[in-house]
Protein backbone atom coordinates (compact mmCIF):
# COMPACT_ATOMS: atom_id res chain seq x y z
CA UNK A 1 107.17 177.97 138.51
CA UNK A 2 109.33 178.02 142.05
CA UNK A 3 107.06 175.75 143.22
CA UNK A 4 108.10 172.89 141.17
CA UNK A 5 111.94 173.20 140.90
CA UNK A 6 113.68 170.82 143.54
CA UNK A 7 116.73 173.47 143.58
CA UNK A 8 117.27 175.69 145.82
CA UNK A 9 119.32 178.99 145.59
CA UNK A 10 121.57 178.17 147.61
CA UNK A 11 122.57 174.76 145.43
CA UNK A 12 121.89 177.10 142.07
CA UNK A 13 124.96 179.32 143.76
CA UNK A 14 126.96 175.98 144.62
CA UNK A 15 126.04 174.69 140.95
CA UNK A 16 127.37 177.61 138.94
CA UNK A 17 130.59 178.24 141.77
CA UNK A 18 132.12 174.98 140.44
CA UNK A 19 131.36 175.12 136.79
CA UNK A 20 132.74 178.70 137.28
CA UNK A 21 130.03 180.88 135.68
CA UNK A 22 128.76 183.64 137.17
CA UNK A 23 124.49 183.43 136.33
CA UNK A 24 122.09 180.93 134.79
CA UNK A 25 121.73 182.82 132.14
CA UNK A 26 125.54 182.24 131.27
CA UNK A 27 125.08 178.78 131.77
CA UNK A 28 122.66 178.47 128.69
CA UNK A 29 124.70 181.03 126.23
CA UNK A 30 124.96 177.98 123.87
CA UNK A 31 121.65 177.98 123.57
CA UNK A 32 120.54 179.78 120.52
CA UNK A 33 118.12 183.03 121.62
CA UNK A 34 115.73 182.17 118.89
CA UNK A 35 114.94 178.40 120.67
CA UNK A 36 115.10 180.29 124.20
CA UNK A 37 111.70 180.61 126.31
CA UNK A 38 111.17 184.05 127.47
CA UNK A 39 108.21 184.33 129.58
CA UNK A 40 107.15 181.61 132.73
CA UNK A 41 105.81 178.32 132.08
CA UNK A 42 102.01 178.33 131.40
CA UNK A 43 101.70 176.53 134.54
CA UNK A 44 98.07 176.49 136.69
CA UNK A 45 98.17 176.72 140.29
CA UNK A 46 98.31 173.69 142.38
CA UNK A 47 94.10 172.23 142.25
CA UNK A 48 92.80 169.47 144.81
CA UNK A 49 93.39 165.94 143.22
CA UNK A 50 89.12 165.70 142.54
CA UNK A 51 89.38 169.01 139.92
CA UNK A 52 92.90 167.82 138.97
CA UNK A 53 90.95 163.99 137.81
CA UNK A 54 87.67 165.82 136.64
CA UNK A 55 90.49 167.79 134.16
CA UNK A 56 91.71 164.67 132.61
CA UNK A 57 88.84 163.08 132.15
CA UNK A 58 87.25 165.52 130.65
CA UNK A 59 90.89 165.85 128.42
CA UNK A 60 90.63 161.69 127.88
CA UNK A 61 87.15 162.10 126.60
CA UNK A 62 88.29 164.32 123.68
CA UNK A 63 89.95 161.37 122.25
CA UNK A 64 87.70 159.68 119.63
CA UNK A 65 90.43 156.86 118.74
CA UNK A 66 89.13 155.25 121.84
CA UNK A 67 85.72 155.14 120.23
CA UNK A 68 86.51 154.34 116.67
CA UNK A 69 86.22 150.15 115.84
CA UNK A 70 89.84 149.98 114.16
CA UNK A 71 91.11 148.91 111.55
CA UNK A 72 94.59 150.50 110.93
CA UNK A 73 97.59 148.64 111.75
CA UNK A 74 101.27 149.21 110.12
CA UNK A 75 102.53 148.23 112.97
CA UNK A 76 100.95 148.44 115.74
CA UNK A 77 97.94 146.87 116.11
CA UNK A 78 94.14 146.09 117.86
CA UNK A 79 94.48 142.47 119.09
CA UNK A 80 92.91 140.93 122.50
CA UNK A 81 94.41 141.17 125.74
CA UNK A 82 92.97 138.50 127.41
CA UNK A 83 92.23 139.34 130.97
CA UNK A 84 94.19 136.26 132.24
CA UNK A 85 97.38 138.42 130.71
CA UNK A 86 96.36 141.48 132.92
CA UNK A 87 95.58 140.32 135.91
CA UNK A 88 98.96 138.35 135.76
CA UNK A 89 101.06 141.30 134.56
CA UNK A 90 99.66 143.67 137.11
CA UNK A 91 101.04 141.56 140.11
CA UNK A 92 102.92 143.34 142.58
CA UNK A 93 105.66 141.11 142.28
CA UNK A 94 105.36 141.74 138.36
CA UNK A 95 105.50 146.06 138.81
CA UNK A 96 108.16 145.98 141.23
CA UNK A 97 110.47 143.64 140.25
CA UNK A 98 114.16 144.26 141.42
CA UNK A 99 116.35 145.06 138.90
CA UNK A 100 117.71 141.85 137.44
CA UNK A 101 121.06 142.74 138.04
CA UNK A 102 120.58 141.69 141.92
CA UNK A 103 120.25 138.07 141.06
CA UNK A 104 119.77 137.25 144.77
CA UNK A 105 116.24 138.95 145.12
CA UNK A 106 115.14 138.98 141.33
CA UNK A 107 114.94 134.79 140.75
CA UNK A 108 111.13 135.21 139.83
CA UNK A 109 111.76 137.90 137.39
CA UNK A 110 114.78 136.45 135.91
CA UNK A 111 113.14 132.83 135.44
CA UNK A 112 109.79 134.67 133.29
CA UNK A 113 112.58 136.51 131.44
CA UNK A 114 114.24 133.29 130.61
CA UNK A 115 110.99 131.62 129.62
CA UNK A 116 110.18 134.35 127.14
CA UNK A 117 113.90 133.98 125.29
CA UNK A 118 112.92 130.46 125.29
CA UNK A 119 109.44 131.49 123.37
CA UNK A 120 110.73 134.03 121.30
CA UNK A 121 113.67 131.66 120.13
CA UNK A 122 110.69 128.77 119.37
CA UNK A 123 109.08 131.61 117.28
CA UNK A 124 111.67 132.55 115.38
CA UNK A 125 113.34 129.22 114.99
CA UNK A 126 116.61 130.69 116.11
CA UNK A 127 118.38 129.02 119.39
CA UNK A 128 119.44 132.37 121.16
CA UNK A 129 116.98 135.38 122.32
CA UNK A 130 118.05 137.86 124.51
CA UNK A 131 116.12 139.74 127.14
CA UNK A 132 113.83 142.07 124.64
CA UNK A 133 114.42 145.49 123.70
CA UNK A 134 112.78 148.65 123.42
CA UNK A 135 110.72 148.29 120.02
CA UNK A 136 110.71 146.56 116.68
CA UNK A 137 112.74 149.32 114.89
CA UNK A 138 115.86 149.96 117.05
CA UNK A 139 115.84 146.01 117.38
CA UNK A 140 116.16 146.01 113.92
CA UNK A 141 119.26 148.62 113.99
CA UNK A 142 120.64 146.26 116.77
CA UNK A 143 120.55 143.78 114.30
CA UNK A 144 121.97 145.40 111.71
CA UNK A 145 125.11 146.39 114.13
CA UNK A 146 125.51 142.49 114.58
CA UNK A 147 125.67 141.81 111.15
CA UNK A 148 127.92 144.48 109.96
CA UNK A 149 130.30 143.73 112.41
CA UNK A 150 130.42 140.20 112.11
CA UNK A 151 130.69 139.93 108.45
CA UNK A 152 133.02 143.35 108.42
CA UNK A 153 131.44 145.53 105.39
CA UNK A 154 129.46 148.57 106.12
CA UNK A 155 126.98 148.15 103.26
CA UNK A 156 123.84 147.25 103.95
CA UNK A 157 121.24 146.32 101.57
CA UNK A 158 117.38 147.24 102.77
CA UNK A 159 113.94 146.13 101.31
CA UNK A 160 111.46 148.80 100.38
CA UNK A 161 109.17 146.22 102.38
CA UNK A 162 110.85 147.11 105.66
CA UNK A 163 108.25 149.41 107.40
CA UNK A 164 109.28 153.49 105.84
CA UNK A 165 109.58 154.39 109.93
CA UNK A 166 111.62 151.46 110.98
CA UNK A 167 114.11 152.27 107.84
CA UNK A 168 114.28 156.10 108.89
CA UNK A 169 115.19 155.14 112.21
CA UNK A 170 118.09 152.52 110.20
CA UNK A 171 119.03 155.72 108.31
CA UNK A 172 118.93 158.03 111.89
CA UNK A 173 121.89 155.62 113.38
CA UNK A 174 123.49 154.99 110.28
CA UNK A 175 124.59 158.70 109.57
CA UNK A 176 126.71 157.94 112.96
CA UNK A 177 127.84 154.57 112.23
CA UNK A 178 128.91 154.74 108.82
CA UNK A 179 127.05 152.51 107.45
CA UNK A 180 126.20 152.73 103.75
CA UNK A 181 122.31 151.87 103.25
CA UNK A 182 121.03 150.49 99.92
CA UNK A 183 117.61 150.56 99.57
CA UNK A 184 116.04 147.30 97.35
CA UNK A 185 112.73 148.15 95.33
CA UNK A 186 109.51 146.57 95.69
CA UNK A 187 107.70 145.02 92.69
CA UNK A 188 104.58 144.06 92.74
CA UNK A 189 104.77 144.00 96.28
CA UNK A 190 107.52 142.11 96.77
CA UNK A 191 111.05 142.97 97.33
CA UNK A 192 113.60 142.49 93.76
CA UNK A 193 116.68 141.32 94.79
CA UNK A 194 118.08 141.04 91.05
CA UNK A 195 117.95 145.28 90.93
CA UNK A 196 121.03 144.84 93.38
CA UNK A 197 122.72 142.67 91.53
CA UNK A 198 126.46 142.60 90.97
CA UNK A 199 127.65 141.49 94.35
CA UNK A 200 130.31 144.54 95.85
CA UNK A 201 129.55 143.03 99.56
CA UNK A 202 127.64 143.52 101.92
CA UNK A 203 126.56 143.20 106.02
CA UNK A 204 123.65 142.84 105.76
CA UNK A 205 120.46 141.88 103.74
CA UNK A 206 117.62 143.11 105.54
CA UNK A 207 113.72 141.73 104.45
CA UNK A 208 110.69 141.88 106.17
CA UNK A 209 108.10 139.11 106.56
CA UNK A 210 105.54 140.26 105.63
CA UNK A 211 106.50 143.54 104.39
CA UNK A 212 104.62 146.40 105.98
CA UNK A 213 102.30 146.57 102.76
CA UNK A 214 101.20 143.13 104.00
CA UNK A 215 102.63 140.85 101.13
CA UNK A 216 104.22 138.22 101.72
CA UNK A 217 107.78 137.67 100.88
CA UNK A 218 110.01 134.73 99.30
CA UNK A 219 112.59 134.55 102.00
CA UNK A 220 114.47 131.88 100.22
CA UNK A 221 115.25 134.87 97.25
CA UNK A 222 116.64 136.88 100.60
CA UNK A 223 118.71 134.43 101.41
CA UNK A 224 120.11 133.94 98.29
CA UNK A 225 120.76 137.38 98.16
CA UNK A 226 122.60 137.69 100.94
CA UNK A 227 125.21 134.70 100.28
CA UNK A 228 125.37 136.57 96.90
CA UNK A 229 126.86 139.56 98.65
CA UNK A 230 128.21 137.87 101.16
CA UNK A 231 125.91 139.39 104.05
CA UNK A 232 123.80 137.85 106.87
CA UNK A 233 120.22 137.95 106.53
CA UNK A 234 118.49 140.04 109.35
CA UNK A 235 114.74 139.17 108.75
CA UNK A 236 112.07 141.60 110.32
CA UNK A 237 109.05 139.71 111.36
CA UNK A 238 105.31 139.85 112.40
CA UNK A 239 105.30 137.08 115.12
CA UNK A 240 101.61 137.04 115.10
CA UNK A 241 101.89 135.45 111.35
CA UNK A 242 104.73 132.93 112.27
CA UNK A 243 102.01 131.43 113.98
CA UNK A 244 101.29 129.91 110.51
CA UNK A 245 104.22 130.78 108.53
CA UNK A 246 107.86 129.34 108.19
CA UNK A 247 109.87 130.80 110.89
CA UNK A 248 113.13 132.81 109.57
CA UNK A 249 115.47 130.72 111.01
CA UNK A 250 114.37 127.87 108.89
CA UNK A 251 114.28 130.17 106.22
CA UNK A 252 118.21 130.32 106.59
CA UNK A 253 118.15 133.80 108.73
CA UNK A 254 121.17 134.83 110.40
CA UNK A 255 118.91 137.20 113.17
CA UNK A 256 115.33 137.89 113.17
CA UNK A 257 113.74 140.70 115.11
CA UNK A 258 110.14 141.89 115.96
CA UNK A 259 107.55 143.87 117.44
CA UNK A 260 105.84 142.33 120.08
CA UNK A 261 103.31 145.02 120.97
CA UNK A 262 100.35 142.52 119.63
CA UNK A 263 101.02 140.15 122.54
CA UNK A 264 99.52 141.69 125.74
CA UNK A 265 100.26 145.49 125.19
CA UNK A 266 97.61 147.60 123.84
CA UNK A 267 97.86 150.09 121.10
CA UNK A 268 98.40 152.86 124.13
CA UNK A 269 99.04 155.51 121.23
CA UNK A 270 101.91 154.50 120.49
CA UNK A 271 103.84 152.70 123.25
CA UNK A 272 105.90 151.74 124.98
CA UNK A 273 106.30 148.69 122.83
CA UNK A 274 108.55 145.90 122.73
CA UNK A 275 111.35 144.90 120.60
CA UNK A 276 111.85 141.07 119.97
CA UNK A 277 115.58 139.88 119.19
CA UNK A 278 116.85 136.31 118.04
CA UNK A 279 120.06 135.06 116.22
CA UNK A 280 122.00 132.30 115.46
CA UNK A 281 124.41 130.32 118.16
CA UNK A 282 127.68 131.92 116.03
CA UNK A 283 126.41 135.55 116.81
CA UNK A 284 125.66 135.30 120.74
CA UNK A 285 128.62 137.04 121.87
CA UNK A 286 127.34 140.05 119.76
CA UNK A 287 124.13 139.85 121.31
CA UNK A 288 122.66 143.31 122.42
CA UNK A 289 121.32 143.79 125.66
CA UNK A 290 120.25 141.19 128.01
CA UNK A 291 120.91 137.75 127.84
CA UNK A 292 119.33 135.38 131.17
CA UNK A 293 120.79 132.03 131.63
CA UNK A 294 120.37 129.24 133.60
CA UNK A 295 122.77 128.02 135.66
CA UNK A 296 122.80 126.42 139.48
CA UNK A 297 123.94 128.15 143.14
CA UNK A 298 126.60 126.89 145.75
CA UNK A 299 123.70 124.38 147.15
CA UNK A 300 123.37 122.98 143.58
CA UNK A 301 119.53 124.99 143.21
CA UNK A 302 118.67 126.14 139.47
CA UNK A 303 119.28 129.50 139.69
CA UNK A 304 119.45 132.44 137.33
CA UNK A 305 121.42 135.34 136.14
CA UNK A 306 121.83 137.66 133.36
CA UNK A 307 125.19 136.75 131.50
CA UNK A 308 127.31 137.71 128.51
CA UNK A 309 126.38 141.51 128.95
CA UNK A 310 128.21 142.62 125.90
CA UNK A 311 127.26 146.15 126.23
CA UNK A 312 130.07 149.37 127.05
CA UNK A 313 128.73 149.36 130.81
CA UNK A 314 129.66 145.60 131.74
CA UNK A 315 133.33 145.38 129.28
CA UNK A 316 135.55 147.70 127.92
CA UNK A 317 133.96 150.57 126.01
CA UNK A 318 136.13 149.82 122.58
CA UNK A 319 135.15 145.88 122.79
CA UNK A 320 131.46 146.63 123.63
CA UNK A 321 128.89 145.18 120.66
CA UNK A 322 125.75 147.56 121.68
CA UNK A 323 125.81 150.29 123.69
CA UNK A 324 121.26 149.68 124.99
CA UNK A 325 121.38 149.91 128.49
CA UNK A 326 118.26 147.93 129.14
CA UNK A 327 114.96 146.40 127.64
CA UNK A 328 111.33 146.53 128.36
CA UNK A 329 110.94 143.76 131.29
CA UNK A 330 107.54 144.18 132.81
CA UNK A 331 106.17 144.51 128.90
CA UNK A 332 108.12 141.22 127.67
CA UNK A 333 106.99 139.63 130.93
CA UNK A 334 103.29 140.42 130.08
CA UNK A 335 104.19 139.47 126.12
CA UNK A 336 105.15 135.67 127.79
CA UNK A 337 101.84 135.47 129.78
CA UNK A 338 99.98 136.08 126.58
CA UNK A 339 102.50 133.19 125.10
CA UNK A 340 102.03 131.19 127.20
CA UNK A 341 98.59 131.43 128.00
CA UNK A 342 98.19 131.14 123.93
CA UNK A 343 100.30 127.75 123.31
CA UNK A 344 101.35 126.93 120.22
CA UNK A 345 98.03 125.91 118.91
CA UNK A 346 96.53 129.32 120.38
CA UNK A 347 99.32 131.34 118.02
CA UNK A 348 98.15 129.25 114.87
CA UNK A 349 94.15 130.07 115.61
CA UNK A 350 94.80 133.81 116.23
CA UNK A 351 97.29 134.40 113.39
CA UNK A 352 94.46 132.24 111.11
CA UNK A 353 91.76 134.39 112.50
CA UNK A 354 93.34 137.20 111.31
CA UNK A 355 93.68 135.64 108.36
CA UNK A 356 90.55 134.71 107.46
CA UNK A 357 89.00 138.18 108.49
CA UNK A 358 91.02 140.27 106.55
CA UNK A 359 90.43 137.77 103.47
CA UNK A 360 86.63 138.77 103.85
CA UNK A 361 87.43 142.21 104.56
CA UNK A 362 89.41 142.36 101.30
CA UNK A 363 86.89 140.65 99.12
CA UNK A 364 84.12 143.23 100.43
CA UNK A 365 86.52 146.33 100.21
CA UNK A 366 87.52 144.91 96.48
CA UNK A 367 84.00 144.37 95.58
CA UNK A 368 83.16 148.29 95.68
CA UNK A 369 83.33 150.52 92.62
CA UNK A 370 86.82 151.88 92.14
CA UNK A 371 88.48 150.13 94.97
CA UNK A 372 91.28 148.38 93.41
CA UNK A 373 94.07 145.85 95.00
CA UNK A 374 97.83 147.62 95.15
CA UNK A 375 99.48 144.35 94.86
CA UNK A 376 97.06 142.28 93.01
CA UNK A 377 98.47 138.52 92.79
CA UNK A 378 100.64 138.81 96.02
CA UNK A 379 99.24 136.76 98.79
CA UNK A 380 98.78 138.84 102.00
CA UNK A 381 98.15 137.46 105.97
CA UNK A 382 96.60 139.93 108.42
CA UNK A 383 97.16 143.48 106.55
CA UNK A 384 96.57 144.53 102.95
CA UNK A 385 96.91 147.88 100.54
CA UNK A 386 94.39 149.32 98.35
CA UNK A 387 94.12 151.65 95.84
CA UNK A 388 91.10 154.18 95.81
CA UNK A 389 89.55 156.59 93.92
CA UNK A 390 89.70 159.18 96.17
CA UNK A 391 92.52 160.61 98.52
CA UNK A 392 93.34 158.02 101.30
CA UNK A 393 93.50 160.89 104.02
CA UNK A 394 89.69 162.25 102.60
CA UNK A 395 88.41 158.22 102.89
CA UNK A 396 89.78 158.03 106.57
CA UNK A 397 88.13 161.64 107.89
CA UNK A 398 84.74 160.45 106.41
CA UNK A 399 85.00 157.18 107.96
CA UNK A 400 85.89 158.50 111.13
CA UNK A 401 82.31 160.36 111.08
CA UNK A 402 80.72 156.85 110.65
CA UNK A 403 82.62 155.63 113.83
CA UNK A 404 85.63 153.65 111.76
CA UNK A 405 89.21 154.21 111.95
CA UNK A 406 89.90 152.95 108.10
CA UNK A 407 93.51 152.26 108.28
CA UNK A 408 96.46 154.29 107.28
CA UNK A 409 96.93 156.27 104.32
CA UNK A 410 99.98 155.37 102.74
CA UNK A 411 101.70 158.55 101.90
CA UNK A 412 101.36 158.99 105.83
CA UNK A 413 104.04 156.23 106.17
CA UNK A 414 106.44 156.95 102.40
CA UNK A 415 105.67 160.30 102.28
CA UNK A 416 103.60 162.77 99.51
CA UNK A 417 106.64 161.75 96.96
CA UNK A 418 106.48 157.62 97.14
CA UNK A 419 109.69 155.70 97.79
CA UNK A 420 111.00 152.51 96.19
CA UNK A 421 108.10 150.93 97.40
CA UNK A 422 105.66 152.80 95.36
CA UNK A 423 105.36 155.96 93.61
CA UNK A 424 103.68 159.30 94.67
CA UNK A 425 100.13 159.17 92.77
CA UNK A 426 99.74 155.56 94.69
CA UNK A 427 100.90 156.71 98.13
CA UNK A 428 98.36 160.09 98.00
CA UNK A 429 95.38 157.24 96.78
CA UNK A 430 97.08 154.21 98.96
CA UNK A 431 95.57 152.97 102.15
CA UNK A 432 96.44 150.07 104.22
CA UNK A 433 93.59 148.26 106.08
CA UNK A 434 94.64 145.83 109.08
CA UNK A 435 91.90 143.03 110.51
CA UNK A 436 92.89 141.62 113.36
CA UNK A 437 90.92 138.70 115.70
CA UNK A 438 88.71 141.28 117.39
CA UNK A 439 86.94 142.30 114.66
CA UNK A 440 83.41 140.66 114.52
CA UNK A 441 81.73 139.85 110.34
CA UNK A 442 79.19 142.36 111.65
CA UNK A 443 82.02 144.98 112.38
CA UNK A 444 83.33 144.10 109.00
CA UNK A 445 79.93 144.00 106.88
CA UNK A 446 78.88 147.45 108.48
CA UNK A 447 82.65 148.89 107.55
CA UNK A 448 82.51 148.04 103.83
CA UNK A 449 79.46 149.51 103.56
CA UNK A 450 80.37 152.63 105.28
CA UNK A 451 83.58 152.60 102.85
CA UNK A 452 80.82 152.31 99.77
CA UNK A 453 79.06 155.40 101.04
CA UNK A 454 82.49 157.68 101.90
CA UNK A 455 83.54 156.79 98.30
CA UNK A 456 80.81 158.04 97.23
């Protein structure tokens, strides 16, 4: 273990002199004994770099994900990276960009930046988008920030159709914050404003479009909602389906956030990811994060620079709206490539594609003996629940032995006791089944009839 420590003894000595203990082991007495490691790391001795690559590949190869033709999504999902998009994002000048706080050597950085706030805002048909964030689900807490502290009440009312691990991490910040969550139940798949309904205030409203079961929602009953209780509506939504859907802001959303991990960034198990952030003109000084303007130099050249930094670093701690300390450049950079190289008409065929496979996936997967739709007579986009005869989790391990990853069993994402969004005998029998444009009808033909034979 000496071998990789970058201390020496004589700074250990120097260390513990000026915090005035006497021995490491008084430095971690607040440690409980019971959490404590007792022996040396597990470590191997240092191998050449040829053993050390043979090791992880033989390590990667254990993965059968990789191998799998997928179809699970809730939220993060199998779509095309064109190679266009990589060979872009992988520039040098790309992956080792200068911080965009040196505006003097980061122009090129700070300009893509600027274009993707202008896409982002086009998408969600909200004028201001700041610089991107870490993921969907802390953009969504972001927003929720804004819109508590703009309309000054602490209660915030939350769909059941907000995605279970985006309102855990919503329930993670508010036990610091103080904020009061309300959780709004789903029927039939869509969210019921009317069970919340004598108006004691509120923030927020928070809806998701579509909701993580794939339905899609009437954002004109969220809005309503929210001038009932006198809250701003934060919308969370799949910017792969605005590509053919109504985008929030002319829905009447106050701030609209996203993940953007479907435009350039592969699933990667699990990230990093990239959280997409938009709101209305009123709200920009409340803006989290990183905002990139355009303005012009001494010599009258366009120039650019990040501005309105709202954030405890830049301002006074006590006046500071957001307290994230940065965003996920080279990631939104590549998620503008794939923008760009898309177009507008590009956005409407992929989101459509999706479409239209997971239509014929559905029909198949419906058309098998005690398969059953979850929300029958709510229309879905790219992603849609089931209800099966069987445990979800058995379905998935048996379709994993016919080379399919199924989807994701719903009590996976509510837990074995339901939520407002369903109940615990659906969740253990629930799965959720994601098509995106890379599935071929011959991917999708030879899945159902795997599904037939694991039902079996």
């Amino acid at each position: 273990m000496p071998d990789y420590l970058p201390h020496t003894d004589e700074d250990i000595a120097r260390m513990l002199e000026f915090l005035g203990l006497r021995s490491l082991e008084e430095l971690f007495d607040a440690v409980p004994a019971a959490v404590r490691l007792t022996r040396e790391l597990a470590l191997d001795e240092g191998r050449p770099e040829p053993d050390v690559l043979a090791r992880a590949r033989a390590r990667a190869g254990a993965n059968r994900a990789a191998e799998l033709v997928c179809f699970a999504g809730a939220g993060a999902y199998d779509h095309e990276v064109p190679p266009v998009v990589r060979a872009l994002a992988s520039r040098s000048e790309f992956v080792t960009a200068y911080t965009p706080y040196q505006a003097e050597v980061a122009q090129g950085g700070l300009q893509a930046i600027f274009e993707f706030q202008t896409m982002v805002s086009r998408l969600f048909g909200l004028p201001i988008a700041n610089a991107s964030l870490y993921d969907g689900a802390t953009a969504l807490v972001e927003a929720v920030n804004l819109a508590v502290g703009a309309a000054g009440h602490q209660r915030v009312l939350v769909s059941c159709g907000v995605h279970p691990h985006w309102r855990a991490v919503l329930g993670t910040f508010a036990a610091g914050t103080g904020h009061e969550l309300v959780e709004v139940p789903l029927v039939a798949g869509r969210t019921d404003w009317d069970a919340v309904a004598e108006p004691s205030g509120a923030g927020a409203v928070v809806a998701a479009y579509p909701n993580y079961l794939g339905c899609l929602e009437d954002l004109g009953a969220a809005r309503s909602a929210a001038d009932h209780h006198g809250g701003l509506l934060a919308v969370a939504a799949d910017p792969v389906a605005l590509g053919v859907l109504k985008s929030p802001g002319e829905w009447g959303a106050d701030v609209a956030v996203g993940e953007g991990q479907p435009f350039g960034s592969p699933l990667a198990f699990g990230g990093p990811y990239l959280g997409l952030f938009a709101c209305a003109a009123a709200h920009v000084r409340r803006l989290p994060g990183r905002l990139v303007g355009e303005t012009r130099d001494a010599d009258g050249t366009v120039a650019y620079v990040t501005t309105l930094r709202a954030r405890e670093q830049d301002i006074r701690r006590e006046k500071a709206t957001s307290n994230v300390c940065t965003n996920q450049t080279l990631i939104a950079l590549t998620a503008a490539i794939q923008l760009g190289w898309l177009g507008t008409a590009g956005l409407a065929e992929l989101a459509t594609r999706c479409a239209r496979a997971a239509d014929y996936c559905r029909r198949g997967l419906l058309g098998l003996e005690g398969v059953e739709p979850l929300t029958a007579h709510t229309p879905t986009l790219r992603e849609f629940a089931v209800a099966l005869p069987v445990p979800a989790a058995l379905l998935q391990a048996r379709l994993a032995e016919e080379g399919f990853l199924a989807g994701v069993a719903l009590d996976q994402l509510v837990g074995e006791d339901g939520d407002g969004s369903m109940g615990a005998a659906a969740a253990r029998r629930g799965l959720l089944v994601a098509v995106t444009e890379r599935r071929t009808r011959e991917e999708i033909d030879r899945f159902v009839a795997a599904f037939d034979k694991a039902l079996r």
